[in-house]
Protein backbone atom coordinates (compact mmCIF):
# COMPACT_ATOMS: atom_id res chain seq x y z
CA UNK A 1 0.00 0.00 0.00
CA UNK A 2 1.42 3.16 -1.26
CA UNK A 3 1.25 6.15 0.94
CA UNK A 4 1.45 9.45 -0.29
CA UNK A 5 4.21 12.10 0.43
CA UNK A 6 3.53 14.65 3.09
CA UNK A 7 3.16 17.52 0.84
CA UNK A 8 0.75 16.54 -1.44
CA UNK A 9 -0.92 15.09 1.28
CA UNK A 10 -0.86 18.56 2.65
CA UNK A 11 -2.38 20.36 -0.18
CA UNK A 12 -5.16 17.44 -0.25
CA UNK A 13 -5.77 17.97 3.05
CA UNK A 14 -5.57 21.88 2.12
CA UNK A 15 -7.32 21.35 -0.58
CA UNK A 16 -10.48 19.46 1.46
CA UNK A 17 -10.82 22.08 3.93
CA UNK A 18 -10.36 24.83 2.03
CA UNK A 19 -13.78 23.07 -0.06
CA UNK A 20 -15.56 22.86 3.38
CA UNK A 21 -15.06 26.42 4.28
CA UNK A 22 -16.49 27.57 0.88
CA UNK A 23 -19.48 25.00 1.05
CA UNK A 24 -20.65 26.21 4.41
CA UNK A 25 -20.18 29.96 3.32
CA UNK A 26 -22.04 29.23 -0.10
CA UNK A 27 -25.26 27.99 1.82
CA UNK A 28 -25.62 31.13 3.20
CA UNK A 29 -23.84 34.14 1.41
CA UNK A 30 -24.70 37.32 2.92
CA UNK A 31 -27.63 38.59 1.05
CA UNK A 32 -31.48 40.26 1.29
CA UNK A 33 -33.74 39.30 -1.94
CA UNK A 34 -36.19 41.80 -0.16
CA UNK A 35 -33.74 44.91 -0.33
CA UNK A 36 -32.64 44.02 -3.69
CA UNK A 37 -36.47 43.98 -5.17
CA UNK A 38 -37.05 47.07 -2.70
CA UNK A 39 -34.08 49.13 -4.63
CA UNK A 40 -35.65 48.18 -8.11
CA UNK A 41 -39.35 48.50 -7.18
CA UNK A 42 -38.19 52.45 -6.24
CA UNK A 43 -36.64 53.01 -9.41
CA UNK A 44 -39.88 51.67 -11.18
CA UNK A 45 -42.25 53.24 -8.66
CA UNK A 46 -40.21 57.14 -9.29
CA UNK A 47 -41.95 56.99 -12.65
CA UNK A 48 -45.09 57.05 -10.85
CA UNK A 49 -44.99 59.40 -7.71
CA UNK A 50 -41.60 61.33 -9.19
CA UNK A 51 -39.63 64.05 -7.21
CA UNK A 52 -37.25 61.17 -6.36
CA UNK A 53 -34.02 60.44 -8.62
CA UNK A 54 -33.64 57.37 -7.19
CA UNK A 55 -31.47 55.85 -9.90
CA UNK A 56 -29.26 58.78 -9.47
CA UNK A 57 -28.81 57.63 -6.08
CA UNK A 58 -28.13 54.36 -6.48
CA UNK A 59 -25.16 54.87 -9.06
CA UNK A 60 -23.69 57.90 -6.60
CA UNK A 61 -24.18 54.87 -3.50
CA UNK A 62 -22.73 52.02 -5.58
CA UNK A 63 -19.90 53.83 -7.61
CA UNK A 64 -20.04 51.99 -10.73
CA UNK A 65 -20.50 48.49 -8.75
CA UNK A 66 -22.70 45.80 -9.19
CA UNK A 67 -23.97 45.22 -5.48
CA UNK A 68 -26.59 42.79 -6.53
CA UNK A 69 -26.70 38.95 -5.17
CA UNK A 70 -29.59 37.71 -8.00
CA UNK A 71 -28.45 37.54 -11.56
CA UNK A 72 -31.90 38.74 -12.36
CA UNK A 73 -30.98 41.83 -10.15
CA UNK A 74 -28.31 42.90 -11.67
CA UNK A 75 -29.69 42.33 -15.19
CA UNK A 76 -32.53 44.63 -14.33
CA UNK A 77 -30.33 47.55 -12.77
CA UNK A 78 -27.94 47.39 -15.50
CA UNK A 79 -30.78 47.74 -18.16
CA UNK A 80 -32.07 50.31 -16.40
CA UNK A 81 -28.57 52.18 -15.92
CA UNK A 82 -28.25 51.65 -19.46
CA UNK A 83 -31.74 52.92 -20.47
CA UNK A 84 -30.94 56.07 -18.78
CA UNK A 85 -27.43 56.94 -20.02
CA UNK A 86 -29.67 57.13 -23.63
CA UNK A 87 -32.19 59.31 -22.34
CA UNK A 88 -34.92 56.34 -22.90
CA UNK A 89 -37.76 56.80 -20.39
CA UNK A 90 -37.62 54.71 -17.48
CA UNK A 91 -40.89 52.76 -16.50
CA UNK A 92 -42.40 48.43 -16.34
CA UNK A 93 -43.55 49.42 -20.16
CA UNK A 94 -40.05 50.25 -21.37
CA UNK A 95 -38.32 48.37 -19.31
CA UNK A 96 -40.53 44.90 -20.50
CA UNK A 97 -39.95 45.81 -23.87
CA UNK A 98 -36.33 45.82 -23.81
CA UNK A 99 -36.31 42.67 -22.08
CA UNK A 100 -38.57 41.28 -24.75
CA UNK A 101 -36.47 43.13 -27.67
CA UNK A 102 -33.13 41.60 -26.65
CA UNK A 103 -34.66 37.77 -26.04
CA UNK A 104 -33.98 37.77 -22.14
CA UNK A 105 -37.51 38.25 -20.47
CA UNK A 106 -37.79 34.84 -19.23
CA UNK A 107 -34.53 34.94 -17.80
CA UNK A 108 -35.15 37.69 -15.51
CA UNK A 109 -38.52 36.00 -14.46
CA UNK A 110 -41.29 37.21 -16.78
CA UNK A 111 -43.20 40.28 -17.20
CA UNK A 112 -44.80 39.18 -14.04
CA UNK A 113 -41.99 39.44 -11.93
CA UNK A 114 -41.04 42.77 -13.16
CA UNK A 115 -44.26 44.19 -12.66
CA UNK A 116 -44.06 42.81 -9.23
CA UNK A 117 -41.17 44.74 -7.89
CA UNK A 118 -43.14 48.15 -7.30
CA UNK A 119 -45.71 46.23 -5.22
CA UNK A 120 -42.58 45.17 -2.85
CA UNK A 121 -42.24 48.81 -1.57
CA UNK A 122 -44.95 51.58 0.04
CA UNK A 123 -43.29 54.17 -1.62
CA UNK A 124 -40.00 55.43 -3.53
CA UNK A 125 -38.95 57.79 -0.55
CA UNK A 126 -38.02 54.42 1.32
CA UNK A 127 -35.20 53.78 -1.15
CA UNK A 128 -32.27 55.07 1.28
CA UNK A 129 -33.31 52.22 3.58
CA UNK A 130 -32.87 49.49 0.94
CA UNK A 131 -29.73 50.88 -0.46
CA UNK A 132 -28.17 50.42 2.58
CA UNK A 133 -29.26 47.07 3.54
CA UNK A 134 -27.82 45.82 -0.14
CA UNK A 135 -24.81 47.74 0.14
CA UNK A 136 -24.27 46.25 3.38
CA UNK A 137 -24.71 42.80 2.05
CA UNK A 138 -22.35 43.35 -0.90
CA UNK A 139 -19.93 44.40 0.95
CA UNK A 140 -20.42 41.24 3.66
CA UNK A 141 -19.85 39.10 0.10
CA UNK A 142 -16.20 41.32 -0.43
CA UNK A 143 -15.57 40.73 2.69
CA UNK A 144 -16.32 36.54 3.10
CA UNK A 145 -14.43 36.58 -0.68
CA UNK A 146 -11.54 38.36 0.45
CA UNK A 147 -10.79 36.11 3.55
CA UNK A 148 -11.57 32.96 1.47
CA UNK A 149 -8.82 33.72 -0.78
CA UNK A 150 -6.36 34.56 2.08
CA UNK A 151 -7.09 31.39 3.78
CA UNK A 152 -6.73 29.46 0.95
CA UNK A 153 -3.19 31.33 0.06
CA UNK A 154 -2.01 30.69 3.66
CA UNK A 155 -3.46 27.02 3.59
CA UNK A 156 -1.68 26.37 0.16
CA UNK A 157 1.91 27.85 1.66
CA UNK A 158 1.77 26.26 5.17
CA UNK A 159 2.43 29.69 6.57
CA UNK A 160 1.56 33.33 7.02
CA UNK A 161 3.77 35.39 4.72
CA UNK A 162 4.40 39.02 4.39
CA UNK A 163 3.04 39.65 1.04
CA UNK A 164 0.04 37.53 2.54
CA UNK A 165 -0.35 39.92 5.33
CA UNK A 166 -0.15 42.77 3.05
CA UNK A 167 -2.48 41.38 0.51
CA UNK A 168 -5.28 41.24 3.95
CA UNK A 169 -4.38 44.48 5.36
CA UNK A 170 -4.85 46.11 1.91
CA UNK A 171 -8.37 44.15 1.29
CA UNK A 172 -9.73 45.22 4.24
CA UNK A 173 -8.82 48.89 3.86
CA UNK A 174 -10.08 48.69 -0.20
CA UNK A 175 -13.90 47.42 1.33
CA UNK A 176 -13.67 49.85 4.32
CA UNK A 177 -13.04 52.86 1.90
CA UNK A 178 -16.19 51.18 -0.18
CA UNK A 179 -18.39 51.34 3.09
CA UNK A 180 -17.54 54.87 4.10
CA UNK A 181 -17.16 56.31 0.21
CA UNK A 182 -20.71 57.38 -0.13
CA UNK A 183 -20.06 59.84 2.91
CA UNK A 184 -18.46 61.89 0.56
CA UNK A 185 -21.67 62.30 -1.71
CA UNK A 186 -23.75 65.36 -0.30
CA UNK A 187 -26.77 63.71 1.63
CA UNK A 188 -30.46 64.49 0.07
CA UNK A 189 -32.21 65.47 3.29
CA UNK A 190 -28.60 67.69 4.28
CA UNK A 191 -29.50 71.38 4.86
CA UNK A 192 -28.20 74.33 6.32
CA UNK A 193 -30.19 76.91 8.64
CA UNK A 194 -30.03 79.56 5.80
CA UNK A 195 -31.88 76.93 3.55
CA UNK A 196 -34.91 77.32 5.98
CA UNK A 197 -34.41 80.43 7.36
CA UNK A 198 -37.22 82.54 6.53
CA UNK A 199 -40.07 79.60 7.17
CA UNK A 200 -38.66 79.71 10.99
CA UNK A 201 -39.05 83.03 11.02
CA UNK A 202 -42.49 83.32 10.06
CA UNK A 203 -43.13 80.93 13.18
CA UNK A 204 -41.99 84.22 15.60
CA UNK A 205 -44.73 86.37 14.14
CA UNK A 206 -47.98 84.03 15.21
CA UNK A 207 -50.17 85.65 17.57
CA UNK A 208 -50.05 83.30 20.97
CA UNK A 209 -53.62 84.69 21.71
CA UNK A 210 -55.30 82.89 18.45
CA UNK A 211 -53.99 79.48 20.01
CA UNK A 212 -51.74 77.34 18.30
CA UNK A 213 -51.46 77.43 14.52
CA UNK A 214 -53.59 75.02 12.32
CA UNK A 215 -57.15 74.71 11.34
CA UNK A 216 -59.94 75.09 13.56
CA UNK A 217 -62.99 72.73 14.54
CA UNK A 218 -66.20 73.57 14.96
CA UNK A 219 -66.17 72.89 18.60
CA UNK A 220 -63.76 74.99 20.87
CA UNK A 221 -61.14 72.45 21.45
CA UNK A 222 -57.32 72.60 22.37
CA UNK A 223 -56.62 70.93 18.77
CA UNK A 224 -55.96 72.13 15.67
CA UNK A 225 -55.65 70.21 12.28
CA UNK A 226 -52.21 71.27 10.63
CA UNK A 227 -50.37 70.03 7.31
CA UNK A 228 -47.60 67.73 6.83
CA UNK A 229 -49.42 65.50 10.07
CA UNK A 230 -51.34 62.71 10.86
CA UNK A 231 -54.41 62.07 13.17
CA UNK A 232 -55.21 58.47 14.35
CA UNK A 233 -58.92 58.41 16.37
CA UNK A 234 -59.74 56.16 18.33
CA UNK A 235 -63.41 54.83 19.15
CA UNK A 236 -65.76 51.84 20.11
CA UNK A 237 -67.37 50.87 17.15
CA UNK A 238 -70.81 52.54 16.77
CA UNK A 239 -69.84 55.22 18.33
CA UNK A 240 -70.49 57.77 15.47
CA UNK A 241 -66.93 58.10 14.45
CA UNK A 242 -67.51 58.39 10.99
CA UNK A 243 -70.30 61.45 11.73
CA UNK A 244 -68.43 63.34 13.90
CA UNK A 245 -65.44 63.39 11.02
CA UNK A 246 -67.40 64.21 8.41
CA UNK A 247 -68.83 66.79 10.29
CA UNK A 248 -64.94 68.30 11.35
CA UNK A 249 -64.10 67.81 7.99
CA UNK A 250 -67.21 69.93 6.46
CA UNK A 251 -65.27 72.84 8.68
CA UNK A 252 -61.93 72.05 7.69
CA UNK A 253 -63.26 72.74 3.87
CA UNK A 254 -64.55 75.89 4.83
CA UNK A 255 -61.28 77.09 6.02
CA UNK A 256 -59.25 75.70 2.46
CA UNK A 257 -59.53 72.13 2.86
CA UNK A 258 -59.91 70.21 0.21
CA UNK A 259 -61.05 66.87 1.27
CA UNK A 260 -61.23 62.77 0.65
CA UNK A 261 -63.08 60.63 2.02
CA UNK A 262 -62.04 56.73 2.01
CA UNK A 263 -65.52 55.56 3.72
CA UNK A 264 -65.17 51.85 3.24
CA UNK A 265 -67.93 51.42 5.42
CA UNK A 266 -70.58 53.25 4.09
CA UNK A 267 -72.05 53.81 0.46
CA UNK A 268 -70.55 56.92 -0.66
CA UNK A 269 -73.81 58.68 -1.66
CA UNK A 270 -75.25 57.95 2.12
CA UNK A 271 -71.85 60.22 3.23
CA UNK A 272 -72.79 62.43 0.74
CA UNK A 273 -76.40 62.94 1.81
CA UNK A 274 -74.72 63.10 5.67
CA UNK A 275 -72.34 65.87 4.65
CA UNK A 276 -75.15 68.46 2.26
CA UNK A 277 -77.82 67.60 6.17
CA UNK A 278 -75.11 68.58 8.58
CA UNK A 279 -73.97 71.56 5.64
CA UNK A 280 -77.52 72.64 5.39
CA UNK A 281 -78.50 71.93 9.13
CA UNK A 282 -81.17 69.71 8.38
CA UNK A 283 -81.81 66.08 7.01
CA UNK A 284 -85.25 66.17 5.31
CA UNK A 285 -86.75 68.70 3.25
CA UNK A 286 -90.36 68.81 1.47
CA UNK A 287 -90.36 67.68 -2.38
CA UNK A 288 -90.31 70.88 -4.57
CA UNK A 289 -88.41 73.29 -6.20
CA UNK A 290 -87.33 75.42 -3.74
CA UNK A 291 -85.71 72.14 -2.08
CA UNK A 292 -84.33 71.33 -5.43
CA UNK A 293 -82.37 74.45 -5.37
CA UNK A 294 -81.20 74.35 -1.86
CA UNK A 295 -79.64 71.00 -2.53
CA UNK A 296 -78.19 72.14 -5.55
CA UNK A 297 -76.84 74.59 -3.76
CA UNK A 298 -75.26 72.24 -1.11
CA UNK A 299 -74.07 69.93 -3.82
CA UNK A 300 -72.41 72.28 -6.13
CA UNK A 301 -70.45 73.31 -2.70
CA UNK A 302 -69.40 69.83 -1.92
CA UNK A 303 -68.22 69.36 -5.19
CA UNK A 304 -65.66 71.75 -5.49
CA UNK A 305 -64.07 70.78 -2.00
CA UNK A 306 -65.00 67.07 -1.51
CA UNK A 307 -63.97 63.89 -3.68
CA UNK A 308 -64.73 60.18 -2.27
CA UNK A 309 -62.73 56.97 -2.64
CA UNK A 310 -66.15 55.04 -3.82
CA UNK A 311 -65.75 51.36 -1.96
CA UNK A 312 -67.25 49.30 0.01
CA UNK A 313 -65.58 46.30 1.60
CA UNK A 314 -62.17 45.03 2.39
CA UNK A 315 -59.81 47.22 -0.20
CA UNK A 316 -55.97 47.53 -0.80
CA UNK A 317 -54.44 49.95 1.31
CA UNK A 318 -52.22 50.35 -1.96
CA UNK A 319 -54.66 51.50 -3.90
CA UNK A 320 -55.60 53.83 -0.99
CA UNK A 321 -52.61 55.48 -1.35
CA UNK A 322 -52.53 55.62 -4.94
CA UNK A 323 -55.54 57.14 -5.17
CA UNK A 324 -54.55 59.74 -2.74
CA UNK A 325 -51.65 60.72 -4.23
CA UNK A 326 -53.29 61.06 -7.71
CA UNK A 327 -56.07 63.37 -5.69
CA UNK A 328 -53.20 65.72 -4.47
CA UNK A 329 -51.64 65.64 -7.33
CA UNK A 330 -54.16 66.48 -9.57
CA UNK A 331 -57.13 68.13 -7.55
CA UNK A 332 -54.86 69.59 -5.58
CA UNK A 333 -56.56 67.50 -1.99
CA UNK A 334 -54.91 67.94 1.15
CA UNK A 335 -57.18 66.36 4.08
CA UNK A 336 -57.89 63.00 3.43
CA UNK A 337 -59.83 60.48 6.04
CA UNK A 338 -59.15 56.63 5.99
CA UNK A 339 -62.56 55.13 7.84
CA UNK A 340 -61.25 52.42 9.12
CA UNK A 341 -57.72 50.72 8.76
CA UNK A 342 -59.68 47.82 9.75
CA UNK A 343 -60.68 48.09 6.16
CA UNK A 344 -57.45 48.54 4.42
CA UNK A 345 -56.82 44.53 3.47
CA UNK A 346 -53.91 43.97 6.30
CA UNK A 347 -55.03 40.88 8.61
CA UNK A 348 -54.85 42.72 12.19
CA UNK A 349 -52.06 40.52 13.55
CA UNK A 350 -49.66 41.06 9.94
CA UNK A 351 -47.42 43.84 11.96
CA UNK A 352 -45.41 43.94 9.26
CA UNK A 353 -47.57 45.01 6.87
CA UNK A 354 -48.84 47.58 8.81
CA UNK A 355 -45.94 49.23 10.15
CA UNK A 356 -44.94 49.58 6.45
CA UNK A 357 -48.43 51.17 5.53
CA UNK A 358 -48.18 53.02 8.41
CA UNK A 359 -44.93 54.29 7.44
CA UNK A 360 -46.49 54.97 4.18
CA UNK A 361 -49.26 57.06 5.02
CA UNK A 362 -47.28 58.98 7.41
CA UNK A 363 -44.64 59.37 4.70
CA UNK A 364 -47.54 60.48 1.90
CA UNK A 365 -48.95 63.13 4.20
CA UNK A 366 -45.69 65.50 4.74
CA UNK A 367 -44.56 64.69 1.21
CA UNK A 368 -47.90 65.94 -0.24
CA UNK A 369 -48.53 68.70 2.28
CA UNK A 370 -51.29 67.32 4.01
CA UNK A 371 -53.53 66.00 6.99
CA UNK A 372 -54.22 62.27 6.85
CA UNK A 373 -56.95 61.10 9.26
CA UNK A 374 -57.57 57.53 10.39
CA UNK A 375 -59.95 55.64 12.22
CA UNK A 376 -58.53 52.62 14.18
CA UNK A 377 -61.75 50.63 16.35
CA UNK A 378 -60.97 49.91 19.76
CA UNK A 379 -59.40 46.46 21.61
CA UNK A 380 -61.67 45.38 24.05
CA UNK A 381 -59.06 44.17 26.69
CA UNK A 382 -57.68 46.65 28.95
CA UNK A 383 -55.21 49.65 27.96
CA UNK A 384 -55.61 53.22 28.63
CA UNK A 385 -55.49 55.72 25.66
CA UNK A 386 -53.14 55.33 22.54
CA UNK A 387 -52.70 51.40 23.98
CA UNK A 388 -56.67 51.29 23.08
CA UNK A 389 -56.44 51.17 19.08
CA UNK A 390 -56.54 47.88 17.50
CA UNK A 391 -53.26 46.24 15.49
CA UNK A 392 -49.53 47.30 15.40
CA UNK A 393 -48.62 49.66 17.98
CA UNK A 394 -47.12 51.89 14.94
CA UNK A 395 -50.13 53.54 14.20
CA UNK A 396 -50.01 55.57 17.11
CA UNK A 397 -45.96 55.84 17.23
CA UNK A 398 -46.39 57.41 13.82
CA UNK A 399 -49.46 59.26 14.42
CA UNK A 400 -48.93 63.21 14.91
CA UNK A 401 -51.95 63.78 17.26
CA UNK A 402 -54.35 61.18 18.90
CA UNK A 403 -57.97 61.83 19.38
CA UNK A 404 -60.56 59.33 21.24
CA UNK A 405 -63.97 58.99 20.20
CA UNK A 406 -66.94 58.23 22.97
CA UNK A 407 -70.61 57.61 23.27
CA UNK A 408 -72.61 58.11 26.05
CA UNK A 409 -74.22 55.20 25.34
CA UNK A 410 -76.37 55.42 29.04
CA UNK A 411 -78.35 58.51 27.79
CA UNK A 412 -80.15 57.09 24.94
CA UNK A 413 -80.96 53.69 27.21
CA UNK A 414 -81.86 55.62 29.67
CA UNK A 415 -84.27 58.22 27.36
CA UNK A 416 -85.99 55.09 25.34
CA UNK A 417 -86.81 53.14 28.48
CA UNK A 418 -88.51 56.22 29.71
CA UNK A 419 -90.22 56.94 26.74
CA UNK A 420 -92.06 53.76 26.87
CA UNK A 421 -93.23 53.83 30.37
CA UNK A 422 -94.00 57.47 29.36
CA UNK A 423 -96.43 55.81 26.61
CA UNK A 424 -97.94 53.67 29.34
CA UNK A 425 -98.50 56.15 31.77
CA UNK A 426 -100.62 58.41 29.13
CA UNK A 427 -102.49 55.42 27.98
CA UNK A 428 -103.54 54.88 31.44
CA UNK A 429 -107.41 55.22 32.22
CA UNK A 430 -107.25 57.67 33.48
CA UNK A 431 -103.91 58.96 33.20
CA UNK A 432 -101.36 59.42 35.78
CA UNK A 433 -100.51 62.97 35.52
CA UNK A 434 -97.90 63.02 38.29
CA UNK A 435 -96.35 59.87 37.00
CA UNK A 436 -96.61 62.03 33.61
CA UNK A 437 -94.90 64.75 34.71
CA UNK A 438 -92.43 63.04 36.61
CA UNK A 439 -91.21 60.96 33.39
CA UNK A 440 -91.16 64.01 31.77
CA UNK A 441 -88.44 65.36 34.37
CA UNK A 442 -86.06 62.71 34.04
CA UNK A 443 -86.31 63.09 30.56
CA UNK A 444 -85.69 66.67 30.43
CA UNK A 445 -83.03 66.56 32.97
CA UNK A 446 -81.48 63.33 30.83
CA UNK A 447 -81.80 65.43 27.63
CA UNK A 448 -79.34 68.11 28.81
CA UNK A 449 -76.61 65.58 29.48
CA UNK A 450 -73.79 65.10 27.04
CA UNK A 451 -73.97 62.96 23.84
CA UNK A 452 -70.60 62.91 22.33
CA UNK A 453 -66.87 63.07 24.20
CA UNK A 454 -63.79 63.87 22.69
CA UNK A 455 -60.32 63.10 24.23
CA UNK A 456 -56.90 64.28 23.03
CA UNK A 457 -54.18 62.05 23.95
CA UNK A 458 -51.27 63.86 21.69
CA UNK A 459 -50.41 66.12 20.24
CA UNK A 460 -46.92 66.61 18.61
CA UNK A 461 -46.79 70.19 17.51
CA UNK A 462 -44.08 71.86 20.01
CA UNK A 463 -46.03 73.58 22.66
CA UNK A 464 -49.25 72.24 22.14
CA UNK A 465 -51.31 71.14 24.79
CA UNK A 466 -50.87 67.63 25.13
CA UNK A 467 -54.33 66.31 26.92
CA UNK A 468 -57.41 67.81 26.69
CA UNK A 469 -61.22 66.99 26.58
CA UNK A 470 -64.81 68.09 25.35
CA UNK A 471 -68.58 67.08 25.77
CA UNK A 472 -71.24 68.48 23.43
CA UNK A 473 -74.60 67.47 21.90
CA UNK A 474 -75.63 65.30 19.10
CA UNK A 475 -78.82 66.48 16.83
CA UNK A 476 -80.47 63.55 15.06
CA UNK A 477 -82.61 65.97 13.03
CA UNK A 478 -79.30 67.16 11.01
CA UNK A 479 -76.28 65.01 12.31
CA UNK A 480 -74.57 68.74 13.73
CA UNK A 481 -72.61 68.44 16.87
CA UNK A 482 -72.72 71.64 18.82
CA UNK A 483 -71.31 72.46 22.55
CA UNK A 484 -74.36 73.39 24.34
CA UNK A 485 -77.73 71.37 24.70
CA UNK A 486 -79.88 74.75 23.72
CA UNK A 487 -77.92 75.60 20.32
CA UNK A 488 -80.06 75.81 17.21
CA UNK A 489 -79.05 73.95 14.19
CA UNK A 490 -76.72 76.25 11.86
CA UNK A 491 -76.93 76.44 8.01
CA UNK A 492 -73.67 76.42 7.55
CA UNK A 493 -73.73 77.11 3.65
CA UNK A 494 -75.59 80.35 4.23
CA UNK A 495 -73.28 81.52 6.77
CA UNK A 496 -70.08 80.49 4.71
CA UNK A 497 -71.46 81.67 1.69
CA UNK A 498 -72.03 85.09 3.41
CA UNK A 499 -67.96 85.48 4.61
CA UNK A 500 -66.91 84.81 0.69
CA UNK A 501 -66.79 88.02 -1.18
């Protein structure tokens, strides 16, 4: 039996090992298929929202490097790279066709696949977090790659040279220079104080005595609606969220808003009919032509300050946020009410989902200048406040202000119960007159007592009153809140239309 000579044993034995290393580090190279789809779905999604050169800033983060793990990736980023350096537009349509045109479509996974990769990410403004996480992983490869050829230079000399040492020490330093060479690239969201100057001046010039800034309610309340926020509120269901909003949102158009409602609870002509009663301060009219032209009136007002995301039903908070954006974008919207994100198409325990629409919404409403409103139903366990709304915990974290929505559900118990033994007593032979009047006295004195609650549990604008909270009175006969028990119902269009020149 022959037995080999020590060195080429060695090297086998080199050799052997050296294939175990790479096996184990070739199960699992250092990669995210997520980030890589989230850097391309940006690129595709900037032809859609714009005002983000996201290609731009992948070539200034990558440097002429191709970061990607899957083939398909780096087929995709390269066509697109290419596409742009010939001033070809940049969107799925192009991009499919020059897939198609070259014979490679099915390689990179189908039309379907491309059109996929905007669905992967909320919106393009997320792309610095997914450049990072690829770069990251690239550089993890470099790094796994560099070692793996040391070790098998050491392994195949028996010994740790100089030139060996060098060759790590100069590695290293060549993918540490890679991590930190995009710090020399001026950040996007990098400003100076002159660069914002004058809008922090204008800040010094609000009158303290007219409260904090924002839009006002129609109930004096320590809250105001501003831009560039978001307002979670919080309620039991049935508890006449959806009124109440409509109803603060009918005010917020008479001071410039220019609303949408997402309603996906109720028909959208039922809102409508809600909004032109509590406008008009009153829910039925008589049939003729003087009505006609009163809600006519009401309608041609609604129109040019109202718009309505028409579904009922589970939809896809996606679409939500499409449709948003094309309604700022083009009908220049800037309140917009989400009723409920029960209703949005995310299962209520997929946290991952919604912290990313969330994120979205949060994201949409300072990019777009706007107030974003959403309704979030209650938990029925225990919890105090914010720890009240239903699903991920984000809501609230990314939630400007917090409002909480309550019925006193006692008083109208209370007032039908009463009513009835009211009925009995009168149809008493004879009737009880004391027992009358008596009935009549809890009824009154019930009457007076609040319907409606609101409670603020934040509010984020700098020296805003942080808790705060209201009563006032429901009327049934034109869906009007109002903050005493003897207030009249207002026409609100014949007051408004009054104040415009």
């Amino acid at each position: 039996m022959s037995v080999a000579p020590p060195n080429d044993r060695r090297a086998r034995q080199a050799k052997a090992k050296l294939s175990a290393d790479q096996a184990a580090t070739d199960r699992l190279p250092p990669h995210s298929e997520e980030a890589e789809q989230g850097v391309l779905g940006c690129i595709l999604l900037e032809s859609i929202e714009g005002g983000v050169d996201c290609l731009k800033q992948c070539q200034e983060q990558f440097g002429g490097q191709d970061p990607f793990y899957d083939l398909r990736h780096s087929d995709i980023y390269l066509a697109l790279a290419n596409m742009r350096a010939a001033d070809q537009p940049i969107d799925l349509i192009t991009l499919v066709n020059h897939f198609r045109a070259v014979k490679k479509l099915d390689q990179i996974g189908g039309m379907a696949y491309v059109a996929s990769l905007t669905d992967k990410v909320p919106s393009a403004a997320n792309l610095p977090y997914y450049l990072d996480i690829v770069w990251s992983k690239y550089l993890a490869r470099r790094t796994v790659q560099h070692h793996s050829a040391i070790l098998a230079e050491v392994i195949e000399a028996g010994d740790l040279s100089e030139p060996a040492i060098i060759r790590a020490r100069e590695g290293l330093e060549d993918i540490e220079r890679e991590l930190h060479r995009s710090a020399g690239v001026t950040p996007k969201y990098l400003i100076r104080p002159s660069a914002i100057a004058e809008e922090a001046s204008q800040r010094f010039f609000h009158d303290p005595r007219l409260g904090d800034p924002g839009w006002l309610l129609p109930i004096d309340f320590k809250f105001r609606v501003r831009l560039k926020e978001t307002t979670i509120v919080i309620g039991d269901d049935g508890t006449g969220k959806s009124t109440i909003l409509l109803y603060f949102l009918l005010y917020l158009a008479s001071q410039g808003g220019k609303c949408v409602g997402a309603l996906m609870e109720e028909a959208a002509d039922k809102s409508l009919w809600l909004l032109a009663s509590q406008l008009l301060g009153q829910r039925h009219l008589p049939e003729c032509d003087q009505s006609r032209v009163i809600i006519g009136d009401a309608m041609a007002w609604l129109n040019q300050r109202f718009s309505f995301y028409s579904f009922l039903g589970i939809a896809d908070w996606r679409d939500i946020l499409a449709t948003f954006r094309y309604a700022a974008e083009h009908q220049g919207c800037n309140v917009f009410l989400i009723d409920s994100v029960m209703r949005i198409g995310i299962p209520d325990d997929d946290y991952a989902t919604q912290h990313a629409a969330a994120n979205a919404f949060a994201q949409f409403a300072m990019d777009y200048n706007a107030h974003l409103i959403y309704v979030s139903h209650e938990n029925k366990g225990e919890g105090k406040g914010k720890k009240k709304a239903r699903g991920s915990a984000l809501w609230t974290a990314a939630a400007h202000n917090i409002l909480r929505i309550e019925r006193h559900e006692e008083k109208r118990i209370k007032i039908d119960g009463w009513y009835q033994d009211l009925s009995e007593a009168r149809s008493g032979k004879p009737p009880d007159e004391s027992l009358i009047r008596d009935i009549e006295a809890k009824i009154e004195k019930m009457r007076k007592m609040w319907d409606t609650r609101i409670t603020l549990h934040k509010q984020r604008y700098p020296g805003s009153q942080q808790n705060a909270g209201k009563r006032f009175w429901f009327d049934h006969n034109c869906f009007q809140f109002r903050e005493h028990f003897d207030d009249a119902p207002v026409n609100w269009l014949v007051r408004w239309k009054a104040k415009t020149p």
